[in-house]
PDB file of N, CA and C in Angstrom:
ATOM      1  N   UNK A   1       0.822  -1.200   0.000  1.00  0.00           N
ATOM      2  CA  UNK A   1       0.000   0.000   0.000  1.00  0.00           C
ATOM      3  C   UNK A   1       0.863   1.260   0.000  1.00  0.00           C
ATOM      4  N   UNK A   2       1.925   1.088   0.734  1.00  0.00           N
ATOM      5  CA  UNK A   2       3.201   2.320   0.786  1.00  0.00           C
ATOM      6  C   UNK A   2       3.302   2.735  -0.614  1.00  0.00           C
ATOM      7  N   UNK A   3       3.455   1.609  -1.219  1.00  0.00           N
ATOM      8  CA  UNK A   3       4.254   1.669  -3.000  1.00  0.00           C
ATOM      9  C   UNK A   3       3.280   2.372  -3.774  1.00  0.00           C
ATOM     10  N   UNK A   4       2.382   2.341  -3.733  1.00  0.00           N
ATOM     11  CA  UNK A   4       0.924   2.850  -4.482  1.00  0.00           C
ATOM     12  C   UNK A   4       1.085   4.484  -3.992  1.00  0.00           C
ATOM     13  N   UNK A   5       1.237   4.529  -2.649  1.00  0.00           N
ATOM     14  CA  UNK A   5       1.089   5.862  -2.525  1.00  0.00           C
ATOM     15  C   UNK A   5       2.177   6.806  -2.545  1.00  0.00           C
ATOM     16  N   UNK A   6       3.239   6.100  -2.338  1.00  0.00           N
ATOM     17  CA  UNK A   6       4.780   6.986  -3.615  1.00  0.00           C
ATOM     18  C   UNK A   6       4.924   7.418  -4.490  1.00  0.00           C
ATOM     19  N   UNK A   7       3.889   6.112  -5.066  1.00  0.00           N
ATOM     20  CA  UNK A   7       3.693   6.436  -6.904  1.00  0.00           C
ATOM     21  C   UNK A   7       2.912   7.472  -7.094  1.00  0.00           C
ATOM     22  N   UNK A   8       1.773   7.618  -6.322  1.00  0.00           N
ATOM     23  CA  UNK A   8       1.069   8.814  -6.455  1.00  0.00           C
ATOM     24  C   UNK A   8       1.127  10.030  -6.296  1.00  0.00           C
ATOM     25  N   UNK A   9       2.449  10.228  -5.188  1.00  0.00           N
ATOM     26  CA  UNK A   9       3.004  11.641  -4.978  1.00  0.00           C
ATOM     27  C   UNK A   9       3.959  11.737  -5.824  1.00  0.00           C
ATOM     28  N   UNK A  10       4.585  10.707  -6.649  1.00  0.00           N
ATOM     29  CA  UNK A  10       6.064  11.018  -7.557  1.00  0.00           C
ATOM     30  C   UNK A  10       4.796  11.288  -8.781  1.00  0.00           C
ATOM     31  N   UNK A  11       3.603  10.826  -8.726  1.00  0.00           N
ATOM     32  CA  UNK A  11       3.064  11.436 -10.440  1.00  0.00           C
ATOM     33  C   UNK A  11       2.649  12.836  -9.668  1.00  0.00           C
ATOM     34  N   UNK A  12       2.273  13.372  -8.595  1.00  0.00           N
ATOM     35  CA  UNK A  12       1.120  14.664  -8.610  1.00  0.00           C
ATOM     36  C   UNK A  12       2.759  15.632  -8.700  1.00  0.00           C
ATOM     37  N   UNK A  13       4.108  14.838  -8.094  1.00  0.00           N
ATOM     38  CA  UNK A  13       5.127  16.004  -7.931  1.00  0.00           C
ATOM     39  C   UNK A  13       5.524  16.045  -9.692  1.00  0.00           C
ATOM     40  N   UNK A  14       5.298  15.361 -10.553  1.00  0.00           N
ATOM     41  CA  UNK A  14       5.857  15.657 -11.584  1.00  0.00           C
ATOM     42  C   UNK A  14       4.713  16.373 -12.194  1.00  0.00           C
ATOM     43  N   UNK A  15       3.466  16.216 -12.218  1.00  0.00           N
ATOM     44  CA  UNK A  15       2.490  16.999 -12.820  1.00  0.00           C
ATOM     45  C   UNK A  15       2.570  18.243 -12.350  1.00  0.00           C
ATOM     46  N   UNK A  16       2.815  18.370 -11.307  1.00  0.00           N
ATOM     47  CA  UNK A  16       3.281  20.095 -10.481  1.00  0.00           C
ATOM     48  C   UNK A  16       4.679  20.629 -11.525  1.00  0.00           C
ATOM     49  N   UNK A  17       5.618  19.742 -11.545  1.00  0.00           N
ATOM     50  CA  UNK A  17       6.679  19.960 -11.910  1.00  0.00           C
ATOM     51  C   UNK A  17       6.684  20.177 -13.465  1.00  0.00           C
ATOM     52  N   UNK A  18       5.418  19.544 -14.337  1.00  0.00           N
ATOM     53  CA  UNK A  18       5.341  19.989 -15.796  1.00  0.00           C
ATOM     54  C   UNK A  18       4.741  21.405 -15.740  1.00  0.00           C
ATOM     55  N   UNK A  19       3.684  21.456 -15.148  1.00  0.00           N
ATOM     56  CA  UNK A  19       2.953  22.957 -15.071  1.00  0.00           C
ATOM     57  C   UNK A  19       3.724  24.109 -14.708  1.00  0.00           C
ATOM     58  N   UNK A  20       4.951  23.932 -13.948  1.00  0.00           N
ATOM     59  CA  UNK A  20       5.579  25.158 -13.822  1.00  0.00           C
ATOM     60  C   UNK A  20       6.837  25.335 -14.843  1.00  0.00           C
ATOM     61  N   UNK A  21       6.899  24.138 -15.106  1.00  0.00           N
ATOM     62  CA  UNK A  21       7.782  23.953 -16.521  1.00  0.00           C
ATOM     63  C   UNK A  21       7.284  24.910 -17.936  1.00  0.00           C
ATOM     64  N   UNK A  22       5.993  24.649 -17.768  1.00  0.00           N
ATOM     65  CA  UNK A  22       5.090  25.159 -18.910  1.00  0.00           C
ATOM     66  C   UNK A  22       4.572  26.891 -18.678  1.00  0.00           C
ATOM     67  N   UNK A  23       4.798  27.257 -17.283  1.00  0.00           N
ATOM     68  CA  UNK A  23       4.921  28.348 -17.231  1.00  0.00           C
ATOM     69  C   UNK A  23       5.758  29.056 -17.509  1.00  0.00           C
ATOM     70  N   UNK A  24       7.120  28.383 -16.828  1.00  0.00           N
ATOM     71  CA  UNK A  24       8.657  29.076 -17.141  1.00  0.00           C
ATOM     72  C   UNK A  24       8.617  29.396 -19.111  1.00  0.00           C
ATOM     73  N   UNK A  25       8.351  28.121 -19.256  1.00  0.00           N
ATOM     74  CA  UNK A  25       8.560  28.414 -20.942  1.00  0.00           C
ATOM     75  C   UNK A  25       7.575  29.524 -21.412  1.00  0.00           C
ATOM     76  N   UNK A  26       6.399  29.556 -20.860  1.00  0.00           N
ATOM     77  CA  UNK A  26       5.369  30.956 -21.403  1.00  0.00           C
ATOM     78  C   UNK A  26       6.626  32.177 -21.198  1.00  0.00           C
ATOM     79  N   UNK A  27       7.056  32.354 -20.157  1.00  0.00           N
ATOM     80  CA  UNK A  27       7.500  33.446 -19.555  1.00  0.00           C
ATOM     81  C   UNK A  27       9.070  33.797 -20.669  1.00  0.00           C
ATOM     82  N   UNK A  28       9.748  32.538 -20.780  1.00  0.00           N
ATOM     83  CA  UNK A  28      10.455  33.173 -21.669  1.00  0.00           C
ATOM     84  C   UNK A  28      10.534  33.300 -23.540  1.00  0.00           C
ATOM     85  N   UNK A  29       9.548  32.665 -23.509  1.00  0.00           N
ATOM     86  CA  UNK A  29       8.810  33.235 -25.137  1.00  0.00           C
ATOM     87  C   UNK A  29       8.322  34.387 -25.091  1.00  0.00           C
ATOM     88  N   UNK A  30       7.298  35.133 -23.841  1.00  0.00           N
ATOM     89  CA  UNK A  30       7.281  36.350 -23.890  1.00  0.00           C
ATOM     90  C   UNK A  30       8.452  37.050 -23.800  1.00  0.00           C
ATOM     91  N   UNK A  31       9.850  36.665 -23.069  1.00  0.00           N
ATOM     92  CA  UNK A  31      10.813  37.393 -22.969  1.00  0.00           C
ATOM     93  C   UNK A  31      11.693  37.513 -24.336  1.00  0.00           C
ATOM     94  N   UNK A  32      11.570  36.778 -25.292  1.00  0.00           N
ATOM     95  CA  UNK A  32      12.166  36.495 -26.748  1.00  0.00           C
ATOM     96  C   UNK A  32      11.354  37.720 -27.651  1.00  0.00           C
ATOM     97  N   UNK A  33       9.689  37.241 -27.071  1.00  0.00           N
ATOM     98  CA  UNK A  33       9.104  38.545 -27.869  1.00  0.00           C
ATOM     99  C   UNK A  33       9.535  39.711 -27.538  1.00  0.00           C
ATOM    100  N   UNK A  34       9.751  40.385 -26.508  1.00  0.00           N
ATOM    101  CA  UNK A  34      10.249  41.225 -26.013  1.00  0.00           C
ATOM    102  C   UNK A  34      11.679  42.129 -26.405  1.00  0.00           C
ATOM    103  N   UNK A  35      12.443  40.878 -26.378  1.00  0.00           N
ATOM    104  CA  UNK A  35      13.414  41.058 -27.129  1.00  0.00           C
ATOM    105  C   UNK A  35      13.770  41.802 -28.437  1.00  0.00           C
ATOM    106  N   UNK A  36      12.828  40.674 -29.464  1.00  0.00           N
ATOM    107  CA  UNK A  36      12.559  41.313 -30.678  1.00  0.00           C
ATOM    108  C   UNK A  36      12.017  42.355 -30.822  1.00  0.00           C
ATOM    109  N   UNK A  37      11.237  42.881 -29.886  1.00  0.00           N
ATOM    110  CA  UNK A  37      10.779  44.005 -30.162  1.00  0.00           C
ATOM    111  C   UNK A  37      11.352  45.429 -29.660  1.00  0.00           C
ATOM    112  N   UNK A  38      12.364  45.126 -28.838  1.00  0.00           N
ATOM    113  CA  UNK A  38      13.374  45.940 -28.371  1.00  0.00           C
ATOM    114  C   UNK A  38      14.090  46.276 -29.412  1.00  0.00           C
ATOM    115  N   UNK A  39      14.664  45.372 -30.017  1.00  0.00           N
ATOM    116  CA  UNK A  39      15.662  45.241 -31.652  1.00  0.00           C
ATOM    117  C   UNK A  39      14.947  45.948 -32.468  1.00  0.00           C
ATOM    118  N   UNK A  40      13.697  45.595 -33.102  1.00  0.00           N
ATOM    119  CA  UNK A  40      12.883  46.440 -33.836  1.00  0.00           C
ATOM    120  C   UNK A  40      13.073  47.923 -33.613  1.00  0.00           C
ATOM    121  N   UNK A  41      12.471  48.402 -32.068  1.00  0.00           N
ATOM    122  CA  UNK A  41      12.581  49.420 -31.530  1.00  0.00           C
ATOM    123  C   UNK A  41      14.154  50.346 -31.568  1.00  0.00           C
ATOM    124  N   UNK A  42      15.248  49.733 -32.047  1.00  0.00           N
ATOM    125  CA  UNK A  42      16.965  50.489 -31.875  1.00  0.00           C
ATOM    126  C   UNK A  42      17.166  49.963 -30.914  1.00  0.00           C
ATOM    127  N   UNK A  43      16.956  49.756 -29.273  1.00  0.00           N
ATOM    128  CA  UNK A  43      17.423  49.181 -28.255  1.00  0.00           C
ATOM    129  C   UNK A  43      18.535  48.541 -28.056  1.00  0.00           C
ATOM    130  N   UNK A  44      18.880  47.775 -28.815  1.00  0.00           N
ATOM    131  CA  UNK A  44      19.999  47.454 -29.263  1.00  0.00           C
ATOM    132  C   UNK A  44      20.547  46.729 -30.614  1.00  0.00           C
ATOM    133  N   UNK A  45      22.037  46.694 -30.209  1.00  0.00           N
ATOM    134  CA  UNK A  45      22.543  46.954 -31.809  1.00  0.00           C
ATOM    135  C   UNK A  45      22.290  44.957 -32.290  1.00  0.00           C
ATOM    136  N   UNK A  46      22.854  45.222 -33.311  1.00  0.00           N
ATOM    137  CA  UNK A  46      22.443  43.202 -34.155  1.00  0.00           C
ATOM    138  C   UNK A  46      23.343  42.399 -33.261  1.00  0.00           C
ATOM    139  N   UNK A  47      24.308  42.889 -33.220  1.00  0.00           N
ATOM    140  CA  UNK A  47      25.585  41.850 -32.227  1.00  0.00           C
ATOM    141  C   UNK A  47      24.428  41.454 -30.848  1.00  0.00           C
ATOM    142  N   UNK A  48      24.197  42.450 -30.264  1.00  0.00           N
ATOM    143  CA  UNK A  48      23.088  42.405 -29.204  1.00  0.00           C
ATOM    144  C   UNK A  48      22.501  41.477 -28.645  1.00  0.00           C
ATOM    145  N   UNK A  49      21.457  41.976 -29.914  1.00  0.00           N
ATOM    146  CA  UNK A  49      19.972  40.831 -30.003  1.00  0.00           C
ATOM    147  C   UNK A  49      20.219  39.821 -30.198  1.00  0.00           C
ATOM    148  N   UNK A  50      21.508  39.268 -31.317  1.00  0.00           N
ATOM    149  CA  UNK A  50      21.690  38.474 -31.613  1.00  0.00           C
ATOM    150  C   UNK A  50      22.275  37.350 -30.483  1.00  0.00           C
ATOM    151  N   UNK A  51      22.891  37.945 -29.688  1.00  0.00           N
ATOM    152  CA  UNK A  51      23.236  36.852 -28.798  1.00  0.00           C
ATOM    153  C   UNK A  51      22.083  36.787 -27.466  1.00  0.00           C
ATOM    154  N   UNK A  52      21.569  37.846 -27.050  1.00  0.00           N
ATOM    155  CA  UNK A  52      19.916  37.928 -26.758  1.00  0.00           C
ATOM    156  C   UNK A  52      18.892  36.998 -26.939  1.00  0.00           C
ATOM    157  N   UNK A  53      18.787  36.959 -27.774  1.00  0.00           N
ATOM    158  CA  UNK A  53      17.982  35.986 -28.717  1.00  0.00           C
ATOM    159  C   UNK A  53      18.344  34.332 -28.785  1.00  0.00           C
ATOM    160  N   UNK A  54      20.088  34.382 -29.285  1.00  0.00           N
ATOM    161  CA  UNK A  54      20.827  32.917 -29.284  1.00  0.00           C
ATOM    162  C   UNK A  54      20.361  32.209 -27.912  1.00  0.00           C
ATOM    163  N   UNK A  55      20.988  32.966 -26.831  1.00  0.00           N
ATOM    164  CA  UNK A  55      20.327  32.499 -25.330  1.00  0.00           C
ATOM    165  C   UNK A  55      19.094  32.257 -24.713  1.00  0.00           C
ATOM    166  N   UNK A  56      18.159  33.057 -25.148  1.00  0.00           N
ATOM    167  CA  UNK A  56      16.638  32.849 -24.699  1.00  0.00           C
ATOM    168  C   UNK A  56      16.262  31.786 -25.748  1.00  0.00           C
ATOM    169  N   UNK A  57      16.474  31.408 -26.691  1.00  0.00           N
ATOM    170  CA  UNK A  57      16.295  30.772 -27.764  1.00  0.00           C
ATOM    171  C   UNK A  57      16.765  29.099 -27.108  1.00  0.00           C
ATOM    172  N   UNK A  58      17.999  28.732 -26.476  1.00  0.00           N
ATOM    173  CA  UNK A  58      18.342  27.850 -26.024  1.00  0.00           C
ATOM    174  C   UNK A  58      17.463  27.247 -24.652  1.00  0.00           C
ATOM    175  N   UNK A  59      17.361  28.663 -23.975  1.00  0.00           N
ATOM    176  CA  UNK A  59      16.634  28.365 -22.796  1.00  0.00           C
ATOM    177  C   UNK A  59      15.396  27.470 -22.906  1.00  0.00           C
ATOM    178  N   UNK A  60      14.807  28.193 -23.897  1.00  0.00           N
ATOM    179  CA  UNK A  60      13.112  27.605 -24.790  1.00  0.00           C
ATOM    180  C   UNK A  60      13.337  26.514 -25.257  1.00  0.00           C
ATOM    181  N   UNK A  61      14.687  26.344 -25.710  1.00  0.00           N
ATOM    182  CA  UNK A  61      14.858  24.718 -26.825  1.00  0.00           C
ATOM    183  C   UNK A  61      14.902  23.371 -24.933  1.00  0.00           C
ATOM    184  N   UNK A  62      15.707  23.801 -23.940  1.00  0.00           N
ATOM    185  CA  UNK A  62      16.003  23.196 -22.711  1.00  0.00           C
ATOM    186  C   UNK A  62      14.846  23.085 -22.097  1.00  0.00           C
ATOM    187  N   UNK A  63      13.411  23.846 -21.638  1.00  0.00           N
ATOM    188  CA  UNK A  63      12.826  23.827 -20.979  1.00  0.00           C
ATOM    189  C   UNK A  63      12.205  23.006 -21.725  1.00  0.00           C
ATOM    190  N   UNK A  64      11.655  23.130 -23.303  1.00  0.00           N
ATOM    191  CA  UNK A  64      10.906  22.352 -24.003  1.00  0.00           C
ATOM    192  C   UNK A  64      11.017  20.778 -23.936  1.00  0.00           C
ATOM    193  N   UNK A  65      12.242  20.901 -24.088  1.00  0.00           N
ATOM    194  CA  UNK A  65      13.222  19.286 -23.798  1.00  0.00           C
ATOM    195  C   UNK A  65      12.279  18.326 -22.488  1.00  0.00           C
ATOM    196  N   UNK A  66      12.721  19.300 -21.839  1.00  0.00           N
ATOM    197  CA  UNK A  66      12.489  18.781 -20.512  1.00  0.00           C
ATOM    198  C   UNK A  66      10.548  18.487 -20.184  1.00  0.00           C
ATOM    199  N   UNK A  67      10.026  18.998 -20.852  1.00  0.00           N
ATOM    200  CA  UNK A  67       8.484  19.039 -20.468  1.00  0.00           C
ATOM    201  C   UNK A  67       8.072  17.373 -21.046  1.00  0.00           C
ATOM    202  N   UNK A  68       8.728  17.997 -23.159  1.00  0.00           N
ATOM    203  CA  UNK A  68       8.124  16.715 -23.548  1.00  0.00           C
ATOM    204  C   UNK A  68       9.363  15.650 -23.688  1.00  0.00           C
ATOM    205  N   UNK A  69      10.149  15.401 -22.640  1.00  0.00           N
ATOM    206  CA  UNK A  69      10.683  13.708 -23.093  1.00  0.00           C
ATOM    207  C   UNK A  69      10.112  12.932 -21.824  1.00  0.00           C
TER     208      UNK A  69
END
């Protein structure tokens, strides 16, 4: 009966643990949009954004990783 109810807190802690996963990733796709639209705006120069972008871009590719494998 122990084993059953391990299993049930290791699924509700990972279902907790996808949902904030899935938040983090909202949060930095808005921060990518953001980005771009800073660049658009002059904010900063191409070297900039560009590595701006390279990084939030990775972050999104890592969190994604992590939700769906």
């Amino acid at each position: 009966m122990a084993n059953i109810e391990e299993e049930d807190n290791s699924i509700q802690a990972l279902q907790i643990s996808k949902s904030e996963m899935e938040a983090l990733l909202s949060k930095q796709k808005k921060a990518l949009e953001l980005i771009n639209d800073a660049y658009e705006m002059g904010d900063y120069s191409r070297e900039e954004w560009l590595e701006r972008k390279r990084k939030r871009e990775l972050e999104i590719n890592k969190i994604t990783d992590d939700i769906y494998e």
